[in-house]
Protein backbone atom coordinates (compact mmCIF):
# COMPACT_ATOMS: atom_id res chain seq x y z
CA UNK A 1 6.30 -14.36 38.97
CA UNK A 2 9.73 -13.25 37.89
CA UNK A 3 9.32 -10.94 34.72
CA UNK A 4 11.95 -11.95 31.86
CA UNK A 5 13.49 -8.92 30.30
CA UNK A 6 14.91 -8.81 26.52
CA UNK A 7 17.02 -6.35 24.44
CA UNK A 8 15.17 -5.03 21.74
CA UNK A 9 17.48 -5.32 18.57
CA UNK A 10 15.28 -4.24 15.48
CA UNK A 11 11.76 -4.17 14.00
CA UNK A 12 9.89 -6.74 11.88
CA UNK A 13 7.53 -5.97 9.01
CA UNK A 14 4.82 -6.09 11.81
CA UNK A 15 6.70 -3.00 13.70
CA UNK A 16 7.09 -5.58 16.35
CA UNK A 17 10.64 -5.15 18.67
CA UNK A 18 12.70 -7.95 17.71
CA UNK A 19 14.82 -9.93 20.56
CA UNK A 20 16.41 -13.16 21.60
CA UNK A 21 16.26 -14.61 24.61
CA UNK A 22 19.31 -15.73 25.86
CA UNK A 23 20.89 -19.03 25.64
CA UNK A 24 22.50 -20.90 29.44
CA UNK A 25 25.68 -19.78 27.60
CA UNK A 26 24.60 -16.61 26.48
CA UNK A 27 24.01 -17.10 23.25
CA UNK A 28 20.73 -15.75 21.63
CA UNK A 29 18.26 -18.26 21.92
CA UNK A 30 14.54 -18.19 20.97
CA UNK A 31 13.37 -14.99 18.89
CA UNK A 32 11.11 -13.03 20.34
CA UNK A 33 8.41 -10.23 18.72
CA UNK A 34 7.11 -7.82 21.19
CA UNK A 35 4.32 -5.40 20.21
CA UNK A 36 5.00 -2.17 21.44
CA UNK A 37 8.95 -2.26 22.05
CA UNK A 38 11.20 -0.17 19.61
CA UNK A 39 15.37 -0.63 19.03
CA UNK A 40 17.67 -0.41 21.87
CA UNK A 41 14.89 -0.98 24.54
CA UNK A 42 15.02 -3.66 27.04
CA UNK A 43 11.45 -5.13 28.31
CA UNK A 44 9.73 -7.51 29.62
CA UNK A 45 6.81 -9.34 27.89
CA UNK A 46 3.85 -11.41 28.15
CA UNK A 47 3.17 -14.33 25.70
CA UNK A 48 0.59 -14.14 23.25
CA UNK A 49 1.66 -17.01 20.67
CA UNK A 50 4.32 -19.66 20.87
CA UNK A 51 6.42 -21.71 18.66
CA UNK A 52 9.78 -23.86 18.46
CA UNK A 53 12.15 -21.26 17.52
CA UNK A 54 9.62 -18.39 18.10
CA UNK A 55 6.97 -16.11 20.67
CA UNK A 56 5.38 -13.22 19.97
CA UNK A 57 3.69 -10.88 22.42
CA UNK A 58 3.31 -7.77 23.59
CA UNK A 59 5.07 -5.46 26.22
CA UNK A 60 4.67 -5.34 29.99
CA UNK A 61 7.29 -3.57 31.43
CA UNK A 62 9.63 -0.74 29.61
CA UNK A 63 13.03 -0.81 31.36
CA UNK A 64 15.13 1.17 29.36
CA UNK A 65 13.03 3.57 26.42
CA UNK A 66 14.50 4.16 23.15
CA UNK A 67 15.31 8.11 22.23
CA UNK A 68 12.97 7.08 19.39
CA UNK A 69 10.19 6.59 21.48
CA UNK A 70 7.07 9.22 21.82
CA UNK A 71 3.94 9.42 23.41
CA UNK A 72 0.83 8.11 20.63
CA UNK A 73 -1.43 11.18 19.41
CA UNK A 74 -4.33 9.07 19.75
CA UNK A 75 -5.93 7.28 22.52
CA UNK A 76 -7.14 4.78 20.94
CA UNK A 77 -3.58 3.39 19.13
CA UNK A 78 -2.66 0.52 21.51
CA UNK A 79 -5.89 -1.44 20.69
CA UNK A 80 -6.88 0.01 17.49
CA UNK A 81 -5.43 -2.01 14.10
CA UNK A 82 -5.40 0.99 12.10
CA UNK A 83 -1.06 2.19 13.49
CA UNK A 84 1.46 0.03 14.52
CA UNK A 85 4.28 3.04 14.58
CA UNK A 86 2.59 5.97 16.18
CA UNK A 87 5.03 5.37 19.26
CA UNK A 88 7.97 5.83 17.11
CA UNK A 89 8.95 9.73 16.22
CA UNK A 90 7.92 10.04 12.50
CA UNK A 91 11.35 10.16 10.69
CA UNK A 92 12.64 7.01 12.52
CA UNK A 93 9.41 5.32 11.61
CA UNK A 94 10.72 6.49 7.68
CA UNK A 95 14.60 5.10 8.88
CA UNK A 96 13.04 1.86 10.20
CA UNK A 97 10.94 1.64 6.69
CA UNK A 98 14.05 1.96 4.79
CA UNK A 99 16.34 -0.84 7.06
CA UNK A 100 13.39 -2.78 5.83
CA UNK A 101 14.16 -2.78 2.20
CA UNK A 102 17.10 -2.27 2.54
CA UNK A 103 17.76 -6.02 4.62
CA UNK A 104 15.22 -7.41 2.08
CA UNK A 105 16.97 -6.60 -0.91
CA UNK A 106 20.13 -8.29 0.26
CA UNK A 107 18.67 -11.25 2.07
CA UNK A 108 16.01 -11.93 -0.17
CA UNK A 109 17.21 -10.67 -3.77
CA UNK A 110 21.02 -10.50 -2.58
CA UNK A 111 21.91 -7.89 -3.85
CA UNK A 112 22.17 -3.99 -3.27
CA UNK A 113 21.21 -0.14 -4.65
CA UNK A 114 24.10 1.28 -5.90
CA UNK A 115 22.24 4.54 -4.79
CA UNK A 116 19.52 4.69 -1.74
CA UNK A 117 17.62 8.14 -2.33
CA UNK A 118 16.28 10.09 0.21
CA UNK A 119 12.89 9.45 1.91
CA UNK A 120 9.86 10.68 0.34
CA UNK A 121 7.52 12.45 2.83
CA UNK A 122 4.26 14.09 3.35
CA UNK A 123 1.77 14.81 5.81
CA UNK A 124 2.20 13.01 9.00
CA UNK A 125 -1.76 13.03 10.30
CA UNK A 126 -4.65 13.13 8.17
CA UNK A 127 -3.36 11.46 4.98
CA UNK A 128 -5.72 8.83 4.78
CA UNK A 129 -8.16 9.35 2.06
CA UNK A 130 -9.13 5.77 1.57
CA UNK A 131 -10.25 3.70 4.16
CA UNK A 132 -12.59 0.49 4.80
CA UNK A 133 -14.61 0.96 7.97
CA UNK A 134 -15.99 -2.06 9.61
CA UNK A 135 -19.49 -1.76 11.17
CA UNK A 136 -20.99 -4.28 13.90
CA UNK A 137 -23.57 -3.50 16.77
CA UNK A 138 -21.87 -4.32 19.89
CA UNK A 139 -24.52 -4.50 23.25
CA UNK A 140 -21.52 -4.57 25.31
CA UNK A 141 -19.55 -1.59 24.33
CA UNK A 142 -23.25 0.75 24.30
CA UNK A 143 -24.28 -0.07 20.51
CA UNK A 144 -22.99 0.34 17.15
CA UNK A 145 -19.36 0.60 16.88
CA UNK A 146 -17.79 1.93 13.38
CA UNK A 147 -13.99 1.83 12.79
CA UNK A 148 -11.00 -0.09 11.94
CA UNK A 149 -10.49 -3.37 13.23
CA UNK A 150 -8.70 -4.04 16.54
CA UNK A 151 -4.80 -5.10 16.61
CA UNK A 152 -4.79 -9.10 15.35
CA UNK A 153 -8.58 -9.34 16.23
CA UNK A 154 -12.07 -8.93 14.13
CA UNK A 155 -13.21 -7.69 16.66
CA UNK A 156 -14.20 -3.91 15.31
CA UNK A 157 -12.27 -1.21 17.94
CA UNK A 158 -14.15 1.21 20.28
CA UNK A 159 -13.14 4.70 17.86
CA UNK A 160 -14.46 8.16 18.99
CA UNK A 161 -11.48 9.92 16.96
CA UNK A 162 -9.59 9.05 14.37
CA UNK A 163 -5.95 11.35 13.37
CA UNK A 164 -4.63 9.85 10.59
CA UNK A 165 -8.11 10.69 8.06
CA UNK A 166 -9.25 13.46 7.38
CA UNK A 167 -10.18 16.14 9.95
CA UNK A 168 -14.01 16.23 8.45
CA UNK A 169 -13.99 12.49 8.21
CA UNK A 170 -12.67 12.08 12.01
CA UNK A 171 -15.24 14.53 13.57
CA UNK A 172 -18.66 12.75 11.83
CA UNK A 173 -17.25 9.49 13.24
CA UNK A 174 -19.30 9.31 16.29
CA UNK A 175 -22.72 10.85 14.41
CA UNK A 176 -21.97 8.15 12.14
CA UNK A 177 -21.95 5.73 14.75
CA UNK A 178 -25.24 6.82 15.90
CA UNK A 179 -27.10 7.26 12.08
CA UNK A 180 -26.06 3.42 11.41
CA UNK A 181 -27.54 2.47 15.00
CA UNK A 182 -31.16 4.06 14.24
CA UNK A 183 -31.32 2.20 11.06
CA UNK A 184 -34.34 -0.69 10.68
CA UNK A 185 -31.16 -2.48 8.87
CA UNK A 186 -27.96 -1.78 11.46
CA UNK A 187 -27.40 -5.13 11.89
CA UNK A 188 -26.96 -5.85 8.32
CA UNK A 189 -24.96 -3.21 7.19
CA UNK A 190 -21.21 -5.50 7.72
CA UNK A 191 -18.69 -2.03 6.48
CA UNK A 192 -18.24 1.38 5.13
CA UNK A 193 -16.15 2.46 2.26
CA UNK A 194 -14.44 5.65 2.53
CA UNK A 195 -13.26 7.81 -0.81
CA UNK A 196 -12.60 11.67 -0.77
CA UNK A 197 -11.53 13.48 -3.89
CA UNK A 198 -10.63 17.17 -3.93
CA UNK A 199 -14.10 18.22 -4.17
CA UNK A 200 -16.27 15.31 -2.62
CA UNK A 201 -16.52 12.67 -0.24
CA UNK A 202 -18.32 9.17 -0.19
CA UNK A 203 -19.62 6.92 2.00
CA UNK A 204 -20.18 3.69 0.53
CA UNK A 205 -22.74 1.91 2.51
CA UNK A 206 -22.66 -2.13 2.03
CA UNK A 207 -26.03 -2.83 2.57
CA UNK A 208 -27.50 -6.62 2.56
CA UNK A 209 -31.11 -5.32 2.98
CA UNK A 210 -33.01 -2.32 1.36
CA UNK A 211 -33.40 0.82 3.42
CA UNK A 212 -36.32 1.76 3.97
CA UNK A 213 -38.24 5.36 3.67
CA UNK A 214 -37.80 5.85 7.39
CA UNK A 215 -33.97 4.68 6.86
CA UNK A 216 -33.72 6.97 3.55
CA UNK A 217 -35.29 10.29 5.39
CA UNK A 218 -32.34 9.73 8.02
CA UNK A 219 -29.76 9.05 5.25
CA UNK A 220 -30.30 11.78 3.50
CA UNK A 221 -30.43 14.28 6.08
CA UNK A 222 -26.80 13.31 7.36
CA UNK A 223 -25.64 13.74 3.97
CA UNK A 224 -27.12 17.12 3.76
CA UNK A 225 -25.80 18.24 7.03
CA UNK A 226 -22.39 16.29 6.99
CA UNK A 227 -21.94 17.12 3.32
CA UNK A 228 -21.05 14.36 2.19
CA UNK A 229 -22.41 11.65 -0.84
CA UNK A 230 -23.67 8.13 -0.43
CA UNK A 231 -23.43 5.55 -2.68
CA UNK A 232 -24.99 2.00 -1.73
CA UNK A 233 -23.30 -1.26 -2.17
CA UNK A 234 -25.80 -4.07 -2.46
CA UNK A 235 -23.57 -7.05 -3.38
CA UNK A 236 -20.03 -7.13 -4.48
CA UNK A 237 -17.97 -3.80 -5.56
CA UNK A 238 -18.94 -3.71 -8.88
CA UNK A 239 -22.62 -3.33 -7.78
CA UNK A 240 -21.99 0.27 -6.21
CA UNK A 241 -23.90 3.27 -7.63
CA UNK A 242 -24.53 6.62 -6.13
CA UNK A 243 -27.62 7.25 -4.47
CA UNK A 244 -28.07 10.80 -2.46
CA UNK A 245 -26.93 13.60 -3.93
CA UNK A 246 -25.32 12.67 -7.10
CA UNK A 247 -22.72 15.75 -6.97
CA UNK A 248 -19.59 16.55 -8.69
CA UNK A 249 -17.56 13.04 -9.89
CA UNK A 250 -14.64 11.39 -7.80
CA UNK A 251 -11.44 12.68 -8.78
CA UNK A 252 -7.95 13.40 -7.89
CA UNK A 253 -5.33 15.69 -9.85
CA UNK A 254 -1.55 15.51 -10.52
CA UNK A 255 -1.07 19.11 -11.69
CA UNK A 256 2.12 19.15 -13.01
CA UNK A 257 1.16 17.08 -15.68
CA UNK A 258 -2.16 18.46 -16.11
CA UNK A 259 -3.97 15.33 -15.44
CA UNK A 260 -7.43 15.21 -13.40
CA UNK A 261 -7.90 11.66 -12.86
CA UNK A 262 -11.72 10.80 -12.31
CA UNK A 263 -11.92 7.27 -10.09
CA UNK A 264 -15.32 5.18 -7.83
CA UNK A 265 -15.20 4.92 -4.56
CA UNK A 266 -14.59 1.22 -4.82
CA UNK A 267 -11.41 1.44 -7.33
CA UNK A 268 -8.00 1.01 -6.38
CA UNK A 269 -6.35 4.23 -6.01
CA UNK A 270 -3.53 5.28 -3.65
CA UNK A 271 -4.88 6.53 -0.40
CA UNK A 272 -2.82 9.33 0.27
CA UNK A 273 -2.81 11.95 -2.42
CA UNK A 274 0.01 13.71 -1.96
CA UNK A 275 2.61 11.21 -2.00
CA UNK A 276 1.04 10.10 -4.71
CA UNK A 277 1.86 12.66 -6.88
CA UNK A 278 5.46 13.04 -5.15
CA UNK A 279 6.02 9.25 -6.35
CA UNK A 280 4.40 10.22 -10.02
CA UNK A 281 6.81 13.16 -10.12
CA UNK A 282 9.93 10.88 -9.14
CA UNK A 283 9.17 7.96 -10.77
CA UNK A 284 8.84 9.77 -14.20
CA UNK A 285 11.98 11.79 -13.88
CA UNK A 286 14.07 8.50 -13.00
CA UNK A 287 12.41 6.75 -15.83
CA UNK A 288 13.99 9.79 -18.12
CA UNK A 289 11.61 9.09 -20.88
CA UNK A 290 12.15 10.68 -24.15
CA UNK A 291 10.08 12.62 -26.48
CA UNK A 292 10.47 9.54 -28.88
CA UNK A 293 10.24 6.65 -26.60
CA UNK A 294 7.82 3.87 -26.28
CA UNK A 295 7.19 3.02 -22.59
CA UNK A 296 5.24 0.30 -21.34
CA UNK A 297 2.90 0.83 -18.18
CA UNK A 298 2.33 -2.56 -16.81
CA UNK A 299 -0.48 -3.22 -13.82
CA UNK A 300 -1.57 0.54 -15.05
CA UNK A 301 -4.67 0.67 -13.23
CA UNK A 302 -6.78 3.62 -14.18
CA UNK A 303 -3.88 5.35 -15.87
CA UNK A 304 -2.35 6.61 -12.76
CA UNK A 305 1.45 7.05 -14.64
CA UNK A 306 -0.03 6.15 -17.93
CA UNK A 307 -1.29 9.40 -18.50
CA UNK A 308 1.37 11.56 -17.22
CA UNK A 309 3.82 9.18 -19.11
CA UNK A 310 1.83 9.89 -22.20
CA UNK A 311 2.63 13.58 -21.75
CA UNK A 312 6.51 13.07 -22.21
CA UNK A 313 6.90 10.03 -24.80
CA UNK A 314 5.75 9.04 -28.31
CA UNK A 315 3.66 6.22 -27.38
CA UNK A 316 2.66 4.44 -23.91
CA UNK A 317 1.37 1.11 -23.45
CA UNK A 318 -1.37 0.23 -20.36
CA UNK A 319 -1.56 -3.34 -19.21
CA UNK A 320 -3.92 -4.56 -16.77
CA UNK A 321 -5.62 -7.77 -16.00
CA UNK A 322 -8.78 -5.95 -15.98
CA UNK A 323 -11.14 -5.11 -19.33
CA UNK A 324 -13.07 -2.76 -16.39
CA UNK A 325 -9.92 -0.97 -15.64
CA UNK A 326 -8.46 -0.90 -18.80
CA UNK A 327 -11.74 0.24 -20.67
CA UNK A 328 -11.92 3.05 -17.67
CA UNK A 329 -8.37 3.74 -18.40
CA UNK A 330 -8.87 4.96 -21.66
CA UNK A 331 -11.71 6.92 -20.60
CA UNK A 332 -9.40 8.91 -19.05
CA UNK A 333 -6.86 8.80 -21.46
CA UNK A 334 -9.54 10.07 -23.97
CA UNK A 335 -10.77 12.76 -21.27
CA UNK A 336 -7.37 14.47 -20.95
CA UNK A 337 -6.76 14.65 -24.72
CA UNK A 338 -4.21 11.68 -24.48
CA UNK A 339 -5.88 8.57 -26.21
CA UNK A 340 -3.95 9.57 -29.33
CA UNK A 341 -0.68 8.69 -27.76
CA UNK A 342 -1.78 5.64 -25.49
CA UNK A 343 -3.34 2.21 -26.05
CA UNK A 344 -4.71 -0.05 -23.05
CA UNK A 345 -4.46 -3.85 -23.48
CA UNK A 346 -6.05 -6.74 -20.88
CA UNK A 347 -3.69 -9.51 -19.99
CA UNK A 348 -2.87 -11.69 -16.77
CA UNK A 349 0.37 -10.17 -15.99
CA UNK A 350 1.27 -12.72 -13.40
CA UNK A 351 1.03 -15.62 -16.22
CA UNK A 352 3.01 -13.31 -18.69
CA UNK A 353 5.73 -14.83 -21.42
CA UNK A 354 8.50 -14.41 -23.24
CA UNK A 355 6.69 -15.19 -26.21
CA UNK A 356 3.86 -12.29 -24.96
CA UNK A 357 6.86 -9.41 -24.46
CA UNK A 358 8.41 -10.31 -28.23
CA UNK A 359 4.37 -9.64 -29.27
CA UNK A 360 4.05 -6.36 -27.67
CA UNK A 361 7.08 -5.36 -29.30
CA UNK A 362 10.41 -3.23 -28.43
CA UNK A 363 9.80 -0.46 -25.82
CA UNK A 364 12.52 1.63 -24.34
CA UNK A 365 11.70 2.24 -21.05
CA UNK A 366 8.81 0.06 -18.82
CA UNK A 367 7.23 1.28 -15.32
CA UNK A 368 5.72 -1.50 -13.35
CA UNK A 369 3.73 -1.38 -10.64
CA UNK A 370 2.40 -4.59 -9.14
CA UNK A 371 -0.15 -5.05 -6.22
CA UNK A 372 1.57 -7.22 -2.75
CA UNK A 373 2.19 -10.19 -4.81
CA UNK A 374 4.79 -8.36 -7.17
CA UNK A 375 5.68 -9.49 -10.77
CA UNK A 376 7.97 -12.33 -10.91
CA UNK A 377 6.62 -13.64 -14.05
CA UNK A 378 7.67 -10.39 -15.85
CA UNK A 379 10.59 -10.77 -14.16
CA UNK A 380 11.03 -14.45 -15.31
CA UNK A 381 10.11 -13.57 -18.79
CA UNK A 382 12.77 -10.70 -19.57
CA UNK A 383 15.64 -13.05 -17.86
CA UNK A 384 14.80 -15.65 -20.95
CA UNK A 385 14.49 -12.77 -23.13
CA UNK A 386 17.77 -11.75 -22.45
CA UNK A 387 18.81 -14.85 -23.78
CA UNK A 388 17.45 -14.79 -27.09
CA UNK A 389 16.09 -11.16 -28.10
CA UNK A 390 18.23 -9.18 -25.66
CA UNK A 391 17.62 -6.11 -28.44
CA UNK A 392 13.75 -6.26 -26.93
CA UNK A 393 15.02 -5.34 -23.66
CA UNK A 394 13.98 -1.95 -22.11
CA UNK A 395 17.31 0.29 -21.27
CA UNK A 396 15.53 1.48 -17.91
CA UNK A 397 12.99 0.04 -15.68
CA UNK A 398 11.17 2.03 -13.06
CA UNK A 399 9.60 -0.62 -10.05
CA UNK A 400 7.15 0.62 -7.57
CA UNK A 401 6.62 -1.70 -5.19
CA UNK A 402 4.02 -1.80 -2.05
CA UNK A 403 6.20 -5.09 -0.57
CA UNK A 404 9.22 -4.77 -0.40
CA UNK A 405 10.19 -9.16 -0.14
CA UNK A 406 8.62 -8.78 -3.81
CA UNK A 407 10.60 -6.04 -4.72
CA UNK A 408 13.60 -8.10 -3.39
CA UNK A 409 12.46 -11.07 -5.18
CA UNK A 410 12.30 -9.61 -8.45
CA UNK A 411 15.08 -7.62 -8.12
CA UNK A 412 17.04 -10.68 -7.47
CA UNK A 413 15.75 -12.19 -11.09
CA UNK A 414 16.33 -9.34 -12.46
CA UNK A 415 19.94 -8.84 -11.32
CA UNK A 416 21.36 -12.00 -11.81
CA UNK A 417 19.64 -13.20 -14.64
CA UNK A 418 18.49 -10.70 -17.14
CA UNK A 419 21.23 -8.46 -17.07
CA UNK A 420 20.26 -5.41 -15.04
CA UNK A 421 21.91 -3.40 -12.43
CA UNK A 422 19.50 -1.78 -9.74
CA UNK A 423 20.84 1.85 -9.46
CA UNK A 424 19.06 3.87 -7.28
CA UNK A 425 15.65 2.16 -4.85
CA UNK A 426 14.12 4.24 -2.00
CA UNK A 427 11.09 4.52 0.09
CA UNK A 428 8.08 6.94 0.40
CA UNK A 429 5.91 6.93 3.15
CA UNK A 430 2.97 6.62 1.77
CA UNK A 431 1.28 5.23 4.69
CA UNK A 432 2.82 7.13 8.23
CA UNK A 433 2.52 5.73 11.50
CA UNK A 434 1.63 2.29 9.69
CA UNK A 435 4.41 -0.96 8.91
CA UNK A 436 3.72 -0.35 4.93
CA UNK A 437 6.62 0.01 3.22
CA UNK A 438 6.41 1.94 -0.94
CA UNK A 439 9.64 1.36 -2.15
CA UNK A 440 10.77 2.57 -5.40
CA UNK A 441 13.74 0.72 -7.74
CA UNK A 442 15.59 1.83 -10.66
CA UNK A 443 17.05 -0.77 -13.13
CA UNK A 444 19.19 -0.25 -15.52
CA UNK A 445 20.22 -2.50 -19.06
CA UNK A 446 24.00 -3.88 -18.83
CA UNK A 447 25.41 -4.50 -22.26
CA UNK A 448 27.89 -7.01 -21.31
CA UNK A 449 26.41 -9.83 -18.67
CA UNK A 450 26.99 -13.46 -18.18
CA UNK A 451 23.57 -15.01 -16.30
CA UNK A 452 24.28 -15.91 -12.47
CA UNK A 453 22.30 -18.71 -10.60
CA UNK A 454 19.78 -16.88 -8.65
CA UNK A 455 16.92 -19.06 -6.09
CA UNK A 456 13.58 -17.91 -6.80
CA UNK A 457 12.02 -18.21 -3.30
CA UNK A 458 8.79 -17.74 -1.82
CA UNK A 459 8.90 -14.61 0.01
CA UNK A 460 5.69 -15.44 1.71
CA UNK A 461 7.63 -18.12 3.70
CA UNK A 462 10.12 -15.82 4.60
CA UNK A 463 10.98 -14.98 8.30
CA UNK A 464 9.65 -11.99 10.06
CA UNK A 465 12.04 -10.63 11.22
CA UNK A 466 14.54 -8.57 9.33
């Protein structure tokens, strides 16, 4: 069978070569996504899904590689779901990341940065302090298998290494394998949650049957020897609690501010530390708070730029949807000597109102920081604030965003129709050798604007390729 070869043009939000076949008149015809392929290659691929005007797939044949391209670290990357990028050289994967917002602000929000900033980077391998491990016993494939899930599948992937946790983490993989195997309850035991701090690690076991002493003998000796601390999950997230040894607490630090932030295993946090304090570092010198200010934190989490906020300004205001969160985030507010100049308040932020910002009050600067879905009723709600208490607008918005079609989205609204000018956005790569793109966005008041029509789509029906 003749083998039909494309040229590669770009990457989708999958890291997935982009291509067209070609029309009788040589045209582009039909898009095609190819797993594997990079910009500027030409290949050949095999189908794995077909539509109308689309087919995705993956690669069979690489005619002509890309300068870009390198050989994967690990040897278990084409199968394994955990990368998508390690085939790409590590500051093009950053390049690529950037394109992406870049082509989303303007197709999506239509606009652009006045400024693009450069890159934030950090460790390339080993990053990963967070992590969901899926567990199933697999006769096939010799027993219990432990690891991310394989590329499009739930099927759990065949991992003896792993490069992009931690060293420590990586080498107990395989004796983890084995412990969960010689358990009475390995077949009930669906995932493993990962957390390490900067003095501990957990394993949180999800366990839908109690171990028993046998089970708890063997437990506890891999703890001892792997030192590391379990903590067993018997129903949903909230029903975690640490069971052998009960050491030193969770917790990461952000030293410049003098913060030690104290977090579970199963909270939200950022997964790779050190970016994380890279984008706490830029995102509060962009916001340029001042000793007087009152800055709003909204979707603040456990006080993750709360707290550092509340080291620079008068007053700072947490919002979260969450009285667990919220009450947690004053914990640590009160634990770092800062609940004098914070307050945390509980409110859907996704349903938020014009009405609810003129209740809250005038603040001068606001960081926001919404999960995927991003925060287009904020967004919505200071474009019709604009038009009747403009005074209640903040000067300077800070956005850090972990999509960046949201980002776009809101950006749009908040461009055309409440009277803002994006100055600066940028990426960090947070998550290396992976498609996820952080993206950072500045915004900044305009005293004279007239209100442009702007369509409010939804980004989740937006095409894939950029």
């Amino acid at each position: 069978m003749q083998e039909t070869f494309i040229k590669i043009k770009s990457l989708d939000m999958d890291a997935r070569g982009v291509g067209h076949l070609e029309n009788e008149d040589g045209s582009p015809g039909k898009v095609i996504f190819v797993e594997g392929a990079l910009p500027g290659e030409t290949v050949s691929f095999e189908t794995l899904r077909k539509k109308k005007n689309w087919e995705s797939g993956r690669m069979v044949t690489l005619k002509q590689a890309s300068s870009m391209r390198v050989e994967p670290k690990c040897e278990h990357f084409w199968h394994c779901g955990g990368c998508s990028m390690q085939h790409l050289e590590p500051s093009a994967q950053v390049a690529m990341k950037q394109r992406v917002l870049e082509d989303n602000l303007w197709h999506i929000g239509k606009t652009k940065a006045e400024n693009i900033m450069r890159p934030m980077y950090g460790p390339t391998w080993g990053y990963r302090y967070r992590a969901r491990l899926s567990v199933r016993h697999v006769a096939k494939k010799g027993g219990m298998l432990v690891g991310f899930h394989e590329r499009h599948s739930s099927y759990v992937a065949d991992m003896t290494n792993c490069y992009i946790v931690p060293p420590h983490v990586a080498k107990m993989l395989v004796p983890l394998r084995e412990l969960i195997g010689s358990l009475s309850i390995f077949n009930q035991m669906p995932q493993i949650e990962l957390a390490v701090g900067e003095e501990s690690t957990v394993l949180v076991l999800r366990i839908m049957a109690p171990l028993t002493p046998a089970d708890e003998t063997l437990v506890k000796a891999f703890a001892d020897q792997w030192n590391i601390e379990w903590w067993l999950q018997p129903k949903g997230p909230d029903t975690a609690y640490p069971y052998y040894p009960k050491k030193t607490e969770l917790y990461y630090t952000l030293p410049e501010f003098g913060i030690r932030m104290p977090f579970k295993p199963t909270d939200f946090t950022q997964v790779n530390h050190q970016i994380n304090r890279l984008l706490v570092h830029k995102a509060l010198g962009l916001l340029q708070v001042e000793k007087e200010d009152r800055v709003a934190d909204l979707f603040c989490g456990l006080g993750n730029f709360t707290l550092p906020l509340a080291t620079q300004a008068r007053e700072v205001v947490g919002i979260e949807g969450s009285t667990a969160l919220t009450t947690r985030a004053l914990e640590n507010a009160r634990a770092n000597g800062l609940s004098d100049k914070t307050s945390f308040s509980t409110r859907n932020l996704f349903e938020i109102t014009k009405d609810d910002l003129i209740a809250l009050g005038k603040f001068d600067r606001m960081l926001v920081d919404p999960p995927r879905d991003g925060a287009v009723a904020l967004a919505v709600a200071l474009a019709e604030l604009r038009l009747t208490h403009p005074e209640l607008l903040p000067k300077r918005i800070v956005y850090v965003s972990c999509s960046p079609s949201t980002l776009a989205r809101d950006t749009g609204i908040l461009t055309h129709r409440a009277g803002y000018k994006m100055s600066k956005a940028g990426v960090a790569n947070m998550f290396p050798h992976t498609s996820h793109v952080e993206s950072i966005g500045v915004f900044d008041l305009l005293e004279d604007f007239v209100p442009r029509q702007f369509e409010v789509k939804d980004v989740a029906q937006q095409p894939e390729a950029q």
